[in-house]
Protein backbone atom coordinates (compact mmCIF):
# COMPACT_ATOMS: atom_id res chain seq x y z
CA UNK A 1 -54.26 -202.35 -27.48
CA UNK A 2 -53.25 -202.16 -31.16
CA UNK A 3 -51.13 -204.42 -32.55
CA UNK A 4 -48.24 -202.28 -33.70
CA UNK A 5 -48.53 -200.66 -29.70
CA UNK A 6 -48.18 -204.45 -28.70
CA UNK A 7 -45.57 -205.15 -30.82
CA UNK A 8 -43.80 -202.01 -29.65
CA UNK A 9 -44.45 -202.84 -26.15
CA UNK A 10 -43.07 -206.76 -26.59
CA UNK A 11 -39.78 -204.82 -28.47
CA UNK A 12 -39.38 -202.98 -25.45
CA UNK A 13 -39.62 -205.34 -22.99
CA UNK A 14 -37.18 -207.25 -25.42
CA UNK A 15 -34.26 -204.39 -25.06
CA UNK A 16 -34.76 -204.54 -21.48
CA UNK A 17 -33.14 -208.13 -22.07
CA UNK A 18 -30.88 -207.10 -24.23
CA UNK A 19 -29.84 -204.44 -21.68
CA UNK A 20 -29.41 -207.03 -19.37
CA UNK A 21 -26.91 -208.65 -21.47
CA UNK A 22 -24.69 -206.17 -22.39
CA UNK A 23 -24.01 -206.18 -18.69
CA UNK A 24 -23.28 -209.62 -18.18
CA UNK A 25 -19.97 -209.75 -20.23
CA UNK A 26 -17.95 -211.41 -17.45
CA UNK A 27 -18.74 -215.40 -17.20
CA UNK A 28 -17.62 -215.18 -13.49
CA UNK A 29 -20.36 -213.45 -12.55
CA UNK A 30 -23.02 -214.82 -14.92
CA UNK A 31 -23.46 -218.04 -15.84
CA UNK A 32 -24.48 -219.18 -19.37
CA UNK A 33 -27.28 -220.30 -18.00
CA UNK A 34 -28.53 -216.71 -16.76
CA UNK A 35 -26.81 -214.81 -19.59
CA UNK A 36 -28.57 -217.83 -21.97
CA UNK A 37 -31.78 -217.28 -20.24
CA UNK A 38 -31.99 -213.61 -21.39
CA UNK A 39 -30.69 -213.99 -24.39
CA UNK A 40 -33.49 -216.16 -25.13
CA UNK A 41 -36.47 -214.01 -23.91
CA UNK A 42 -35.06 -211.31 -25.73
CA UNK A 43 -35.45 -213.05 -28.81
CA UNK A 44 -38.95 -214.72 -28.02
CA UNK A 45 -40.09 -211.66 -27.19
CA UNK A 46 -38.51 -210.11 -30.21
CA UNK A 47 -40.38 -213.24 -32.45
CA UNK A 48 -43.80 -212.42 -30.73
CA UNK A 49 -43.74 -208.67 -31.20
CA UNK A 50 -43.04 -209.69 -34.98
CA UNK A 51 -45.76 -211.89 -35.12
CA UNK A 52 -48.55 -208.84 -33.58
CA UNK A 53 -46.73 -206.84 -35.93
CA UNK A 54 -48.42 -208.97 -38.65
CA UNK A 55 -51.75 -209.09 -36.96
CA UNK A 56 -51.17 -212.42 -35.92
CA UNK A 57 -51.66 -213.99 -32.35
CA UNK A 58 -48.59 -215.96 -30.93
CA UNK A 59 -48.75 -219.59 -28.57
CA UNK A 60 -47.38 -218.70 -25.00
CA UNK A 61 -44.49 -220.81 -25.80
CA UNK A 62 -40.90 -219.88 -25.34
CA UNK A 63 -40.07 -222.67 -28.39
CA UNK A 64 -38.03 -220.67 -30.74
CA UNK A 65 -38.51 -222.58 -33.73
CA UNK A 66 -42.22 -223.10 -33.16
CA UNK A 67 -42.53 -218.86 -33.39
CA UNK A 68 -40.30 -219.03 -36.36
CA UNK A 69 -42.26 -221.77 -38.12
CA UNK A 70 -45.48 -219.54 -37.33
CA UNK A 71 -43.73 -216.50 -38.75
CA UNK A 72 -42.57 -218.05 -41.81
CA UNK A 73 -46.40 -219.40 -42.16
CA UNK A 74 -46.82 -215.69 -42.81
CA UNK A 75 -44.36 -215.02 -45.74
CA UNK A 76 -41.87 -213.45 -43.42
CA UNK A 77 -38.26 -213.90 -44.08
CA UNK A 78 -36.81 -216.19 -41.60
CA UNK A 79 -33.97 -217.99 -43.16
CA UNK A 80 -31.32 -216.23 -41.37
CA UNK A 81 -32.29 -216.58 -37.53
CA UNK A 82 -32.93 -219.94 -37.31
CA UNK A 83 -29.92 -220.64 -35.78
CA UNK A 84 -31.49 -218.81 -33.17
CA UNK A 85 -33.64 -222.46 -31.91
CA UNK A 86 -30.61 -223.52 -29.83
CA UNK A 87 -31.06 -220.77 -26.95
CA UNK A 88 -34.80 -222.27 -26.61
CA UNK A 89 -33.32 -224.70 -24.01
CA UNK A 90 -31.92 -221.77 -21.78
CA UNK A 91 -35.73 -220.65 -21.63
CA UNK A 92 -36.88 -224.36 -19.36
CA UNK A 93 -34.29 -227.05 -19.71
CA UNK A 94 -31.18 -224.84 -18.38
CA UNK A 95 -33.07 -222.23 -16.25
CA UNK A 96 -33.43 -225.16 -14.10
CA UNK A 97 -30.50 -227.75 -14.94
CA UNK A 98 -27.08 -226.87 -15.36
CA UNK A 99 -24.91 -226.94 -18.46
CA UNK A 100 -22.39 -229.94 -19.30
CA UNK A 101 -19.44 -228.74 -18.31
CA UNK A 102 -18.60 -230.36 -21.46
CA UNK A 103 -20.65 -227.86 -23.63
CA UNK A 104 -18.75 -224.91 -25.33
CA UNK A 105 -19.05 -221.36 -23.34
CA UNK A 106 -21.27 -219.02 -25.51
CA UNK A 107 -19.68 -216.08 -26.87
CA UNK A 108 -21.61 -213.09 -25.37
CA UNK A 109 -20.74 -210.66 -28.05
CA UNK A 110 -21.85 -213.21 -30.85
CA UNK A 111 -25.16 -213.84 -28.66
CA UNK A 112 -25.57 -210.03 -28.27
CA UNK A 113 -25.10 -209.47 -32.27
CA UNK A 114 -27.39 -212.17 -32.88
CA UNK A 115 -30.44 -210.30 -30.44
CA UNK A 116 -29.37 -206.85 -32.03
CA UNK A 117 -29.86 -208.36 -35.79
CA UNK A 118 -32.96 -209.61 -35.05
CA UNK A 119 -34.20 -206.78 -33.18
CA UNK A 120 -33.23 -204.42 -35.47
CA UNK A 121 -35.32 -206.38 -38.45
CA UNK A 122 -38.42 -206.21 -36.45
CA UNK A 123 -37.62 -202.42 -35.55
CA UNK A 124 -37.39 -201.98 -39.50
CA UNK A 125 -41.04 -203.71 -39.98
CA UNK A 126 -42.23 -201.76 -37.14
CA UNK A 127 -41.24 -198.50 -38.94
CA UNK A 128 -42.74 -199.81 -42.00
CA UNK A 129 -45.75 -200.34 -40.93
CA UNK A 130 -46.19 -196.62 -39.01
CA UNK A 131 -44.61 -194.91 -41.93
């Protein structure tokens, strides 16, 4: 498989996540840990599919900054989703802990901007690159 069709296919797999989370708007239902847990595949999956974009291979890590750090290694611009390194500990760490109780309740339609921006960068260098 090329890599463009693998980036393609890691962006797809990536709105399937992001799908996911537009459903899970009620906290009741879904826990910041599940709705965190998505959140963060889509956007590893979104950082990898970047990565193949540029011809490069990608660890199988779900560490956030470590693909960002990689990616930036390349010349791409980064600066903006860095941020993004806090939802790495919904990937391990609380996928099978819970959250303090103590810890702030994410705010789903921040989190769901945040996955769309990125997406949608990556979906630009995508169409780059076939144009």
């Amino acid at each position: 498989m090329s890599e463009l069709k693998h980036a393609r296919a890691l962006l797809d797999l990536a709105g399937k996540d992001l799908k996911a989370l537009r459903g899970m708007g009620d906290p009741l239902t879904f826990a910041d840990e599940v709705f965190g847990f998505h959140a963060q595949q889509s956007m590893e999956k979104t950082l990898k599919a970047w990565l193949a974009a540029l011809g490069q291979d990608y660890p199988l890590t779900h560490n956030l900054a470590r693909l960002l750090a990689l990616l930036e290694e390349q010349g791409a611009g980064v600066d903006e989703f860095w941020d993004l390194t806090e939802y790495t500990a919904y990937s391990v760490e609380y996928r099978y802990g819970a959250l303090d109780i103590a810890e702030e309740p994410l705010n789903r339609p921040a989190v769901i901007r945040q996955v769309q921006e990125l997406m949608h960068r990556v979906q630009g260098i995508l169409s780059e690159q076939i144009s």
